[in-house]
PDB file of N, CA and C in Angstrom:
ATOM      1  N   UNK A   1       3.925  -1.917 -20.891  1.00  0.00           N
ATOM      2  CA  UNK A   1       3.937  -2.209 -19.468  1.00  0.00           C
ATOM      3  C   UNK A   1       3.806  -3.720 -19.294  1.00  0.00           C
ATOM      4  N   UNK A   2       4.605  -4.708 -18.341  1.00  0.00           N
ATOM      5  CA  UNK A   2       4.683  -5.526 -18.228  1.00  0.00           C
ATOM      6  C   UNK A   2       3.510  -6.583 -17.178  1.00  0.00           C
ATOM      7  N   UNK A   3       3.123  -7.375 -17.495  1.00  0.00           N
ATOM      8  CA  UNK A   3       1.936  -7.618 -16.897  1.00  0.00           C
ATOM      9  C   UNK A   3       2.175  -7.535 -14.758  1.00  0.00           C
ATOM     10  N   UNK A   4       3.318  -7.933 -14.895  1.00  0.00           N
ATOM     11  CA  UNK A   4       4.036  -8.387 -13.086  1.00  0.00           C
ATOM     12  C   UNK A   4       3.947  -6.811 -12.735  1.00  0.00           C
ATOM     13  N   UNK A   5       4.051  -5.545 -13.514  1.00  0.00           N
ATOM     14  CA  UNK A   5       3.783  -3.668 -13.512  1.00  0.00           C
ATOM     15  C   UNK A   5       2.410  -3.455 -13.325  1.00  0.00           C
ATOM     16  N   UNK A   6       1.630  -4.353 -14.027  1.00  0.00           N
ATOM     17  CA  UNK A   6       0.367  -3.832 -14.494  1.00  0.00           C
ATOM     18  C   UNK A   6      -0.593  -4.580 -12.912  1.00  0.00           C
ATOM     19  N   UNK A   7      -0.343  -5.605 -12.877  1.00  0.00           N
ATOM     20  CA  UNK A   7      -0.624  -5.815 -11.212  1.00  0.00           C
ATOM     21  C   UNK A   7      -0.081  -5.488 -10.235  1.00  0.00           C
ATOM     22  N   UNK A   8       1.163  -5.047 -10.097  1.00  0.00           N
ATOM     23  CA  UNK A   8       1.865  -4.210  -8.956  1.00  0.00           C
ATOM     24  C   UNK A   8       0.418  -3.345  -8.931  1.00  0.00           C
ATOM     25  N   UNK A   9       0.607  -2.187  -9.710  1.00  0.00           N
ATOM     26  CA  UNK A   9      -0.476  -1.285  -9.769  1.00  0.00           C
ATOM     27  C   UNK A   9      -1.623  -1.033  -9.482  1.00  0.00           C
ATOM     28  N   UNK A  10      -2.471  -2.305  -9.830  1.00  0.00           N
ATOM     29  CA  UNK A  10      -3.498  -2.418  -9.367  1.00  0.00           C
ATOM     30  C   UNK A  10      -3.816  -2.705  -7.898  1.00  0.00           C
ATOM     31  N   UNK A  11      -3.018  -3.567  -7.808  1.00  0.00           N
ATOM     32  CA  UNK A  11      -2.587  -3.885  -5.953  1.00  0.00           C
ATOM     33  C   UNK A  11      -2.531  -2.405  -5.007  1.00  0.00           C
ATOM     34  N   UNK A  12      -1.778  -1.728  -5.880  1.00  0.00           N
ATOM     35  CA  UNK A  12      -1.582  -0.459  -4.826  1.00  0.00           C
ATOM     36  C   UNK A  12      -2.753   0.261  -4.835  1.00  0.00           C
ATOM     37  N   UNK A  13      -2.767   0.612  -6.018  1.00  0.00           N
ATOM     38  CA  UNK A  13      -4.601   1.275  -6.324  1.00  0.00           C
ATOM     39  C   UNK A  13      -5.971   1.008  -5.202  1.00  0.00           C
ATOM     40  N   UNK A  14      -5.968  -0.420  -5.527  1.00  0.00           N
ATOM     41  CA  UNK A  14      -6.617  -1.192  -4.431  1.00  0.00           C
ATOM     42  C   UNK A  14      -6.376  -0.687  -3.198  1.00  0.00           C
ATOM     43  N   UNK A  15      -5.571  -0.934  -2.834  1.00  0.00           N
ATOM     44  CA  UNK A  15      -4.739  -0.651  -1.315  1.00  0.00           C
ATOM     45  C   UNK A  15      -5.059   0.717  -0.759  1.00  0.00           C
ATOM     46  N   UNK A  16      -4.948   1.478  -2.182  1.00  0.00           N
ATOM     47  CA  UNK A  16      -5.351   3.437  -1.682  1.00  0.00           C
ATOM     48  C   UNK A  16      -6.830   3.450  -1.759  1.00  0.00           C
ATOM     49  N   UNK A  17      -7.971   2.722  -2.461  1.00  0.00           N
ATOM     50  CA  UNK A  17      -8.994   2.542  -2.374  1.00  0.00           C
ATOM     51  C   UNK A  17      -9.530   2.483  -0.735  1.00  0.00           C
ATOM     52  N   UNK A  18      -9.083   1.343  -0.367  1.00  0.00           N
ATOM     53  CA  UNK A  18      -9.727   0.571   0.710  1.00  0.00           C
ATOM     54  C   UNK A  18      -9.243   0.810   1.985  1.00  0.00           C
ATOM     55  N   UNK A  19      -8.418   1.903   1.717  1.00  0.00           N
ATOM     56  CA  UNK A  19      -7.637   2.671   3.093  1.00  0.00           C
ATOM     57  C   UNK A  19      -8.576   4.149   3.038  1.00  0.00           C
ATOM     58  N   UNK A  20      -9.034   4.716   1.948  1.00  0.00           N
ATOM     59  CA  UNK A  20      -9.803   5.940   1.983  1.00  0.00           C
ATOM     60  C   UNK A  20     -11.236   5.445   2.287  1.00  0.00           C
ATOM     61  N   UNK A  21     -11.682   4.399   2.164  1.00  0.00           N
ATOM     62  CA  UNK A  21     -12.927   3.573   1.921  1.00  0.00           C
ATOM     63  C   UNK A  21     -12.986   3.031   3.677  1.00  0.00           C
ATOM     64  N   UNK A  22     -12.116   3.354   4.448  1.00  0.00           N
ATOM     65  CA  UNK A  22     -11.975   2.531   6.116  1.00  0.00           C
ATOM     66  C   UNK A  22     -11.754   1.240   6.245  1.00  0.00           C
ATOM     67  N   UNK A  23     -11.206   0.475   5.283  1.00  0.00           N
ATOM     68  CA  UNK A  23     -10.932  -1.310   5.608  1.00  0.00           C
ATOM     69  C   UNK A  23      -9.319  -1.256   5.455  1.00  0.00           C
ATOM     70  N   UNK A  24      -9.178  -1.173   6.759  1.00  0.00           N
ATOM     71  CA  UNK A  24      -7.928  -1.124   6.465  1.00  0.00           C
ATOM     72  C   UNK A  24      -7.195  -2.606   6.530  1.00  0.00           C
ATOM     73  N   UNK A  25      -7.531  -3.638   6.863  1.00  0.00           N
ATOM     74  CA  UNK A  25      -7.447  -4.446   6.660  1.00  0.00           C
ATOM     75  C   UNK A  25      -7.239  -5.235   5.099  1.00  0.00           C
ATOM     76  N   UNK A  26      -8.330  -4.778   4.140  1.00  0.00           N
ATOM     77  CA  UNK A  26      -8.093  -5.191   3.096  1.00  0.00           C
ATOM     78  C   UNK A  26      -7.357  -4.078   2.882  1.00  0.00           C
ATOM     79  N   UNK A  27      -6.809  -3.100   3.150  1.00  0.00           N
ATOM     80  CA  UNK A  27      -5.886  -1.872   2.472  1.00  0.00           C
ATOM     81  C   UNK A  27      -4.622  -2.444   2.511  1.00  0.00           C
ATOM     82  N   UNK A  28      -4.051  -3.201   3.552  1.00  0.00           N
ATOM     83  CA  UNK A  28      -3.008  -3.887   4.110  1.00  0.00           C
ATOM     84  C   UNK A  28      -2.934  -4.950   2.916  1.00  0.00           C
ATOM     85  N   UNK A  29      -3.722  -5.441   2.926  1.00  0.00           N
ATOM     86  CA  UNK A  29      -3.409  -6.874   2.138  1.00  0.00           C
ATOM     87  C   UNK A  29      -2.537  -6.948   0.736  1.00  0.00           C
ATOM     88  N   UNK A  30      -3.545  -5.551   0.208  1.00  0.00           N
ATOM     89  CA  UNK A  30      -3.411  -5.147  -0.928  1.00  0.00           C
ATOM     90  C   UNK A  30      -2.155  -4.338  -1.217  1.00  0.00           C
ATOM     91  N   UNK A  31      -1.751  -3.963  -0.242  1.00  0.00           N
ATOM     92  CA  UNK A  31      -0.250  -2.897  -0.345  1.00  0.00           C
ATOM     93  C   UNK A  31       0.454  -3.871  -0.332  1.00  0.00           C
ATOM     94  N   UNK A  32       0.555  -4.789   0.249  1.00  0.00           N
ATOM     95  CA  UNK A  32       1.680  -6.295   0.516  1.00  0.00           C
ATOM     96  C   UNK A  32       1.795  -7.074  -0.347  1.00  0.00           C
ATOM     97  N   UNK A  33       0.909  -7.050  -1.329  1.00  0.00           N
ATOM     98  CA  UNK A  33       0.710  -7.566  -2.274  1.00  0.00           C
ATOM     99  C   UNK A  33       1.487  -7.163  -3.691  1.00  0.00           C
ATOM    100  N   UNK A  34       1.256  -5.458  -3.342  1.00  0.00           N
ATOM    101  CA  UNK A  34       1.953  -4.624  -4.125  1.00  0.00           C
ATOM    102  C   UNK A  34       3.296  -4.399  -4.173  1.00  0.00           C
ATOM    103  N   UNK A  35       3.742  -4.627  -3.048  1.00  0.00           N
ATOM    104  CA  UNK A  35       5.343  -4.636  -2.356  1.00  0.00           C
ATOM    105  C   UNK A  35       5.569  -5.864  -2.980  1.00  0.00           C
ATOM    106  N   UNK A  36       4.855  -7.197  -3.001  1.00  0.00           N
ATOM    107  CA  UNK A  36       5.787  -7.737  -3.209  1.00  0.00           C
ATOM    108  C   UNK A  36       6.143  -8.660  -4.874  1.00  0.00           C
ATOM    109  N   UNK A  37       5.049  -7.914  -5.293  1.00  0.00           N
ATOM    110  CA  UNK A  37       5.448  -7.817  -6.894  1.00  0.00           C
ATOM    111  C   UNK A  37       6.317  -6.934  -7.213  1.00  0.00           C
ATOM    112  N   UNK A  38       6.218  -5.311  -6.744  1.00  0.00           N
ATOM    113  CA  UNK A  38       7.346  -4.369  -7.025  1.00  0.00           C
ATOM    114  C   UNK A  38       7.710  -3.435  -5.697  1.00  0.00           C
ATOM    115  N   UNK A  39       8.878  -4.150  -5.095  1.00  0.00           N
ATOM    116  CA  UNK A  39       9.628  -3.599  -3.947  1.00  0.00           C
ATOM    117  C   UNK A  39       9.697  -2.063  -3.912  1.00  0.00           C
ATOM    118  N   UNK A  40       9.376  -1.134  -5.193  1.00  0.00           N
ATOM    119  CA  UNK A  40      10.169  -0.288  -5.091  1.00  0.00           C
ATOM    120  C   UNK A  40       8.829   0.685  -4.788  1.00  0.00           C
ATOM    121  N   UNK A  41       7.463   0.304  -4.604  1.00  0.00           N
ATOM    122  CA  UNK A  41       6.239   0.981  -4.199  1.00  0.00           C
ATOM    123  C   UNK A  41       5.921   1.249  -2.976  1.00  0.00           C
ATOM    124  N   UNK A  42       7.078   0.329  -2.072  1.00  0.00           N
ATOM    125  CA  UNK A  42       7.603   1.000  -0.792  1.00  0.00           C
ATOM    126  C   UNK A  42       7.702   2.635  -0.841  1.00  0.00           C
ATOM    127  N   UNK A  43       8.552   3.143  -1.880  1.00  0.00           N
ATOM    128  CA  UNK A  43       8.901   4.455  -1.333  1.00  0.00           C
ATOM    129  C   UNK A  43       7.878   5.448  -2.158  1.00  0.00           C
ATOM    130  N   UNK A  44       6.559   5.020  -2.659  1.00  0.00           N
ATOM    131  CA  UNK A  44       5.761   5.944  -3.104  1.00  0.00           C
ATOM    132  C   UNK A  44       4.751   5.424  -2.184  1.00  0.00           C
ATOM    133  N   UNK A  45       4.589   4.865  -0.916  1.00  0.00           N
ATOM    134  CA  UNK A  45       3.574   4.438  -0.120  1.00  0.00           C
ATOM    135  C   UNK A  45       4.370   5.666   0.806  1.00  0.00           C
ATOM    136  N   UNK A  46       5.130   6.297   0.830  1.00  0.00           N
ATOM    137  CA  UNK A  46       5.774   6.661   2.145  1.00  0.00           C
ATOM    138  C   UNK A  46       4.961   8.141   2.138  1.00  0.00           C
ATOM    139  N   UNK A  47       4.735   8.418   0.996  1.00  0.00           N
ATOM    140  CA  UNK A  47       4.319  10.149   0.762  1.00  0.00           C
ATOM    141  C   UNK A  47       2.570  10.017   0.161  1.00  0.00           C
ATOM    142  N   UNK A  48       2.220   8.755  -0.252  1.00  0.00           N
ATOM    143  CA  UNK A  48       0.788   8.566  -0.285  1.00  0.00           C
ATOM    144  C   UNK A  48      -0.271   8.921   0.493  1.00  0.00           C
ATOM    145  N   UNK A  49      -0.730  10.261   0.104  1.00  0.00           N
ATOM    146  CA  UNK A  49      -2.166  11.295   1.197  1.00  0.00           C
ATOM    147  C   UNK A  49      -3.166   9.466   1.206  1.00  0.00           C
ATOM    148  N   UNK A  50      -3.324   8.759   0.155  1.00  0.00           N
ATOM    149  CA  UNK A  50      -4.516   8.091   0.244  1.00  0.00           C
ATOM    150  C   UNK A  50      -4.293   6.803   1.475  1.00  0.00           C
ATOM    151  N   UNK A  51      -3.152   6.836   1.789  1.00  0.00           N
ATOM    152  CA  UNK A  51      -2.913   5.671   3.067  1.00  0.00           C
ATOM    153  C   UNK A  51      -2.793   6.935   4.618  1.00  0.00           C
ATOM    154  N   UNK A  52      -3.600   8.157   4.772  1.00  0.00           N
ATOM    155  CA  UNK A  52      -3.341   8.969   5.786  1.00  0.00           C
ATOM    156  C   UNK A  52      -3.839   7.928   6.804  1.00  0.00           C
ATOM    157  N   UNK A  53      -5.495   7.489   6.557  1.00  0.00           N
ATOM    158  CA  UNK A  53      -5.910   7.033   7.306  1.00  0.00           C
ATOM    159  C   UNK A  53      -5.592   5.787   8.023  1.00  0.00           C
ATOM    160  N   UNK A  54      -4.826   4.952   7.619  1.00  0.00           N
ATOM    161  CA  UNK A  54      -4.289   3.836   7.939  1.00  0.00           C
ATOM    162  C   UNK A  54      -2.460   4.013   8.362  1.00  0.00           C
ATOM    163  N   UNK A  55      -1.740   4.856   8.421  1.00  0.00           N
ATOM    164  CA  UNK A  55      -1.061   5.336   8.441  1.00  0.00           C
ATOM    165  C   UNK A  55       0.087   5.417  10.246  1.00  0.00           C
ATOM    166  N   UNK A  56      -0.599   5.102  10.628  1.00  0.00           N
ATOM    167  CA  UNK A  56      -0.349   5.047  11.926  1.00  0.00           C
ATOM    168  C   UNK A  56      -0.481   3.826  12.900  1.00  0.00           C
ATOM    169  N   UNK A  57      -1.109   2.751  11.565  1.00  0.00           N
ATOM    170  CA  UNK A  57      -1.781   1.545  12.068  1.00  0.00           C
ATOM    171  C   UNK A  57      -0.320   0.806  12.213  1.00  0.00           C
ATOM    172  N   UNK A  58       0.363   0.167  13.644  1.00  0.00           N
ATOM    173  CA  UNK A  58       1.591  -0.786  13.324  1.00  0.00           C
ATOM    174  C   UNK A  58       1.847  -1.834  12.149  1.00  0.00           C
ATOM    175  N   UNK A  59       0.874  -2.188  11.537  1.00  0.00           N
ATOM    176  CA  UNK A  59       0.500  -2.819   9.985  1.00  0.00           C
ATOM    177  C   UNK A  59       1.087  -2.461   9.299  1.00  0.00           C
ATOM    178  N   UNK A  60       1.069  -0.503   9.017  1.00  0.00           N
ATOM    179  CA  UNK A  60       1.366  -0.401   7.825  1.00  0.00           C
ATOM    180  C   UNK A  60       2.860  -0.137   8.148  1.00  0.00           C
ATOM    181  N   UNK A  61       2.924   0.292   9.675  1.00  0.00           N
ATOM    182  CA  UNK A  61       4.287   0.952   9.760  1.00  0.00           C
ATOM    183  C   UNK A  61       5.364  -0.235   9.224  1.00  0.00           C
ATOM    184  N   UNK A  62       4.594  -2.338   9.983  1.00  0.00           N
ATOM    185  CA  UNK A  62       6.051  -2.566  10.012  1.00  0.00           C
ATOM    186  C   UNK A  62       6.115  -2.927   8.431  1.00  0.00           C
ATOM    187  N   UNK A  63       4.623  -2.879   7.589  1.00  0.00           N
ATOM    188  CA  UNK A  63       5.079  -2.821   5.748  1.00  0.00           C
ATOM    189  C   UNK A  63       6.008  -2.380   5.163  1.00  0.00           C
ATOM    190  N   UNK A  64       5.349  -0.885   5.379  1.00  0.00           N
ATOM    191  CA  UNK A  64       6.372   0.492   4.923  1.00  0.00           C
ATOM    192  C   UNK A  64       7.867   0.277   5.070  1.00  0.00           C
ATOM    193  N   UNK A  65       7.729   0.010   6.810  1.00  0.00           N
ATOM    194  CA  UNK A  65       9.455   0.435   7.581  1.00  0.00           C
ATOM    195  C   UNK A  65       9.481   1.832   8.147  1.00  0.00           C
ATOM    196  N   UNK A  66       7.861   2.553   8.107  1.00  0.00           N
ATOM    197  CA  UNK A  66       7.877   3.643   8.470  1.00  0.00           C
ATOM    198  C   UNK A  66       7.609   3.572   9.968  1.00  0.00           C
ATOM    199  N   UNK A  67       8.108   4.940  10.396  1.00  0.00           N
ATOM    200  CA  UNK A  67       7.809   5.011  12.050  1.00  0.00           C
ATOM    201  C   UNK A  67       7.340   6.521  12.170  1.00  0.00           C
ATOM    202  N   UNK A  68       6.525   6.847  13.051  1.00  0.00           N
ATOM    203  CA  UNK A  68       5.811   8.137  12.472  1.00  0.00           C
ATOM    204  C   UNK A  68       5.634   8.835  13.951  1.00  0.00           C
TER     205      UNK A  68
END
């Protein structure tokens, strides 16, 4: 695994942490972070139970590209 993989990952991890944890703020940071080491964690954020709670926030929608 490539190190630019191995922090995508953690970024998202983070991100599902601190969105189940209520900061959604740092949940945000951390997903954007994740996006933008690996674009393609967009479409496993879309079906992610651990971003429910933040999920509806215009934040994540205009991240995602989701509209709900």
């Amino acid at each position: 695994m490539a190190v630019d993989d191995q922090q995508a990952i953690l970024h998202y991890n983070l991100a599902c942490y601190w969105s189940l944890a209520g900061d959604a703020e740092v949940a945000i940071r951390y997903l954007a972070q994740s996006f933008d080491i690996e674009p393609s964690y967009r479409d496993l954020a879309a079906d992610e139970t651990d971003f429910d709670p933040i999920r509806n926030l215009p934040e994540f929608q205009a991240l995602t590209g989701a509209a709900v």
